[in-house]
N, C-alpha and C. Protein backbone atom coordinates (compact mmCIF):
# COMPACT_ATOMS: atom_id res chain seq x y z
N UNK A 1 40.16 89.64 164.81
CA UNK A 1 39.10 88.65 164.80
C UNK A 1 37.90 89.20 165.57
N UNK A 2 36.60 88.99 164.92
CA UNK A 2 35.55 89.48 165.53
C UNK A 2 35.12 88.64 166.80
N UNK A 3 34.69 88.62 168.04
CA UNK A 3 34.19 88.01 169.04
C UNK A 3 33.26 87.17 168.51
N UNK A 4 32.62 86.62 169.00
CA UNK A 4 31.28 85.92 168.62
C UNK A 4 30.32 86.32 169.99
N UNK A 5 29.17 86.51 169.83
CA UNK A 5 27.86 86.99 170.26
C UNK A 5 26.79 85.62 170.21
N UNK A 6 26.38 84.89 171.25
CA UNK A 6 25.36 83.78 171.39
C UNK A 6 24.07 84.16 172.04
N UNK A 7 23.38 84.09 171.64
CA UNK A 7 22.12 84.33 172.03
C UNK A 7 21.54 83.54 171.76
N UNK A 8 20.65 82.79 172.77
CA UNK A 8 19.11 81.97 172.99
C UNK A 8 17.98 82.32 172.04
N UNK A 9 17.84 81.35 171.28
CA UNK A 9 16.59 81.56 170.44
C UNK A 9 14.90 80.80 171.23
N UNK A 10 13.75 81.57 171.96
CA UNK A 10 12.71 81.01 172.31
C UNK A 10 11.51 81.66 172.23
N UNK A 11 10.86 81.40 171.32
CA UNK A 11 9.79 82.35 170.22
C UNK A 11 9.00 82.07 171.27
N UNK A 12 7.83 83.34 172.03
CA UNK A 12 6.59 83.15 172.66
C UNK A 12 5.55 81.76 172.23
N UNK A 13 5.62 81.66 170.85
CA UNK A 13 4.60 81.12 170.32
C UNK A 13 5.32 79.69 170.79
N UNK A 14 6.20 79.02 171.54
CA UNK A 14 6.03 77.76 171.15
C UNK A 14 6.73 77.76 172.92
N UNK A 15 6.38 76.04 173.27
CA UNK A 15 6.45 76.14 174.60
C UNK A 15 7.65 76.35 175.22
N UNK A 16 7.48 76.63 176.72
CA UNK A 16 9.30 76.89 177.04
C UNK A 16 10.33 75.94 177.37
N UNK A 17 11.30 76.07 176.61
CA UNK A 17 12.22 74.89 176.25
C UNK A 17 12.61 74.59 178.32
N UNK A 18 12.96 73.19 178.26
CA UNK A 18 13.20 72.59 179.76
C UNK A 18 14.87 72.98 179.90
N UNK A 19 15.06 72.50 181.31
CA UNK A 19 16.56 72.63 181.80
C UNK A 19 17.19 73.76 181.00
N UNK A 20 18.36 73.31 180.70
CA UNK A 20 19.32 73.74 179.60
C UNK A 20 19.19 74.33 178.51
N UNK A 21 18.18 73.88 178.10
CA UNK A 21 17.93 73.57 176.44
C UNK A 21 17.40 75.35 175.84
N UNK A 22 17.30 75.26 174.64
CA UNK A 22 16.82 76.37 174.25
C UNK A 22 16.57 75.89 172.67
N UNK A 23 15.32 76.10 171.99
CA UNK A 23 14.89 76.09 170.48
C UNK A 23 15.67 76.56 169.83
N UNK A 24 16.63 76.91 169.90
CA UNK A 24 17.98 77.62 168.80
C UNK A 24 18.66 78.52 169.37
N UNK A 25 19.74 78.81 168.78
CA UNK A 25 21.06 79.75 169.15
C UNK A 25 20.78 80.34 167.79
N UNK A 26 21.51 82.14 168.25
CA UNK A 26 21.65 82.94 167.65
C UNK A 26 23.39 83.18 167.53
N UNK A 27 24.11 83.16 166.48
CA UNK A 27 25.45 83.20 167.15
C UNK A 27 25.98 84.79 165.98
N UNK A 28 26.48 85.46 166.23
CA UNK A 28 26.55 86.85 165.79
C UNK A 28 28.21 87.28 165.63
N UNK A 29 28.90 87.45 164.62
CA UNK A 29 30.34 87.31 164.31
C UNK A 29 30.45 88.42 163.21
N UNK A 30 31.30 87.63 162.24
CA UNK A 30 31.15 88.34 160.71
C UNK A 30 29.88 88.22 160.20
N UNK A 31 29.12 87.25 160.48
CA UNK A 31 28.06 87.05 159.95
C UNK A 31 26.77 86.89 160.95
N UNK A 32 25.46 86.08 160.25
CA UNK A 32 24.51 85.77 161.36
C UNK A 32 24.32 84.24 160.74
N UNK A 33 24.55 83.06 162.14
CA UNK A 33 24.24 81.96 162.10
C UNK A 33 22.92 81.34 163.19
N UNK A 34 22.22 80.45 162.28
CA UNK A 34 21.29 80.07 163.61
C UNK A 34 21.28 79.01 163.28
N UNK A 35 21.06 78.40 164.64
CA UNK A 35 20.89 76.77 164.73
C UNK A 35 19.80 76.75 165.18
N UNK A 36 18.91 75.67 164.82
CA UNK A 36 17.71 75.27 165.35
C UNK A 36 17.55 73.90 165.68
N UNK A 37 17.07 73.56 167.06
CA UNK A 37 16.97 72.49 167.68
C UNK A 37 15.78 71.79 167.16
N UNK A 38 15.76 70.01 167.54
CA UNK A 38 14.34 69.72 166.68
C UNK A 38 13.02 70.12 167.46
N UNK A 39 12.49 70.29 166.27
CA UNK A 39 10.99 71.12 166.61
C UNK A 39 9.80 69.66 166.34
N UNK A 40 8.62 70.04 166.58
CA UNK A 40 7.50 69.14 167.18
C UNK A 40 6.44 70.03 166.52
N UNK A 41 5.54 69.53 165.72
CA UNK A 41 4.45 69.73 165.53
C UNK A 41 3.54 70.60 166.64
N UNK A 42 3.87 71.25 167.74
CA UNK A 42 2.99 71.40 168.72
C UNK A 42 2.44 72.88 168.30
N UNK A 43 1.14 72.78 168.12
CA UNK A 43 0.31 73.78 168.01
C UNK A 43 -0.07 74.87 169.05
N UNK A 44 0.88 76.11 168.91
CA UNK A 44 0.78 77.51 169.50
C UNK A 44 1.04 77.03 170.98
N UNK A 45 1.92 76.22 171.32
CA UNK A 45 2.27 75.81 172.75
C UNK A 45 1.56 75.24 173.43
N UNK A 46 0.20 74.48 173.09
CA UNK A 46 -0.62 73.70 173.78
C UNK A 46 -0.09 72.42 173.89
N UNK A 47 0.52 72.12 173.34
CA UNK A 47 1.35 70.78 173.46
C UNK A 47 0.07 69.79 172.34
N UNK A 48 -0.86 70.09 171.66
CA UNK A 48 -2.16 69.45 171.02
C UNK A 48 -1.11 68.99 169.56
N UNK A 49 -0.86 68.04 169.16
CA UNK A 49 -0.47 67.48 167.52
C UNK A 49 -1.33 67.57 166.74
N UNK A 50 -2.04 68.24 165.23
CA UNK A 50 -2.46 67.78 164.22
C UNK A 50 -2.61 66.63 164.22
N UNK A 51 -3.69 66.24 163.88
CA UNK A 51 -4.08 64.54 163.50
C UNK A 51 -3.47 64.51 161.68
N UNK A 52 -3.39 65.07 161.00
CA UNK A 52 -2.75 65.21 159.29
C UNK A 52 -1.80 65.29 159.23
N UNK A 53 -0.75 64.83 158.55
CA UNK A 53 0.64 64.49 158.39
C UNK A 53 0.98 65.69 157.96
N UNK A 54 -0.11 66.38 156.71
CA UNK A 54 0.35 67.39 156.36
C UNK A 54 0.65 68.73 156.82
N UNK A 55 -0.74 68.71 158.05
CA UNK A 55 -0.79 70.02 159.25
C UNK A 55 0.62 69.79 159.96
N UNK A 56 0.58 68.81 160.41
CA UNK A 56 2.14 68.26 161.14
C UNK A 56 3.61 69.10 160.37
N UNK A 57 3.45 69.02 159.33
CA UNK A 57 4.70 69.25 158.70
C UNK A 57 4.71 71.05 158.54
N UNK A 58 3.30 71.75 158.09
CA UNK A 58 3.08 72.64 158.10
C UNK A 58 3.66 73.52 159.61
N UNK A 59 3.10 72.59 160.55
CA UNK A 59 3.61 73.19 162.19
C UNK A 59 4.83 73.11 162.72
N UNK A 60 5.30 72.06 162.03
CA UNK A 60 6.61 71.75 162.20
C UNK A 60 7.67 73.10 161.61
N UNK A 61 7.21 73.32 160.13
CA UNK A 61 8.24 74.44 159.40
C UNK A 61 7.68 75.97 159.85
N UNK A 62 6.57 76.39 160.72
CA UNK A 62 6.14 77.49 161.52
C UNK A 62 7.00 77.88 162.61
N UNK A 63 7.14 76.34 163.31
CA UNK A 63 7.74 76.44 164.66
C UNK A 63 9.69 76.43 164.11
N UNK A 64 10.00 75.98 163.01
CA UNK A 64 11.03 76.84 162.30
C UNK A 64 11.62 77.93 162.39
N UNK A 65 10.82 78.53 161.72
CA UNK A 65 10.58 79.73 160.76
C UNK A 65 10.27 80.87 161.96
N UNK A 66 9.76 80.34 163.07
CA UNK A 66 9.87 81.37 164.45
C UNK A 66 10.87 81.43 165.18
N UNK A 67 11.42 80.46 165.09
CA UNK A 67 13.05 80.14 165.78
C UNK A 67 13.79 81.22 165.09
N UNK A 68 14.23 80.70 163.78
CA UNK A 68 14.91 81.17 163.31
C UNK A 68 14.97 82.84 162.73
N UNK A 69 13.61 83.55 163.07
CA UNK A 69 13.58 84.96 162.89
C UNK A 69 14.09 85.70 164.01
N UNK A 70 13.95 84.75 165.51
CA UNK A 70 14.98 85.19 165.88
C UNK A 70 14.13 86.32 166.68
């Protein structure tokens, strides 16, 4: 059986997760799994929201998509 490997996922671009917490796990086995914690519209770590639902959603699947590259 392969070990498993966990690693902290916390992309520069988005702010730094509090306490405990971390924007996603990297977990590394037979395969590669990532979990991603919920993400927030927050624009390049200023903590500032889009006023457009649609920018919102756009920032939302960025701050994703940075997690999860890992």
């Amino acid at each position: 059986m392969n070990a498993l490997a966990i690693q902290p996922l916390n992309p520069p671009i988005l702010p730094a997760a509090t306490g405990n917490y971390t924007h996603g796990v990297q977990v590394n086995g037979a395969g590669r799994l990532v979990f991603v914690s919920g993400q927030v519209p927050w624009a390049d770590g200023q903590g500032q929201i889009p006023a457009a639902f649609e920018d919102q959603c756009r920032m939302v699947w960025r701050n994703v998509l940075a997690v999860a590259a890992g």
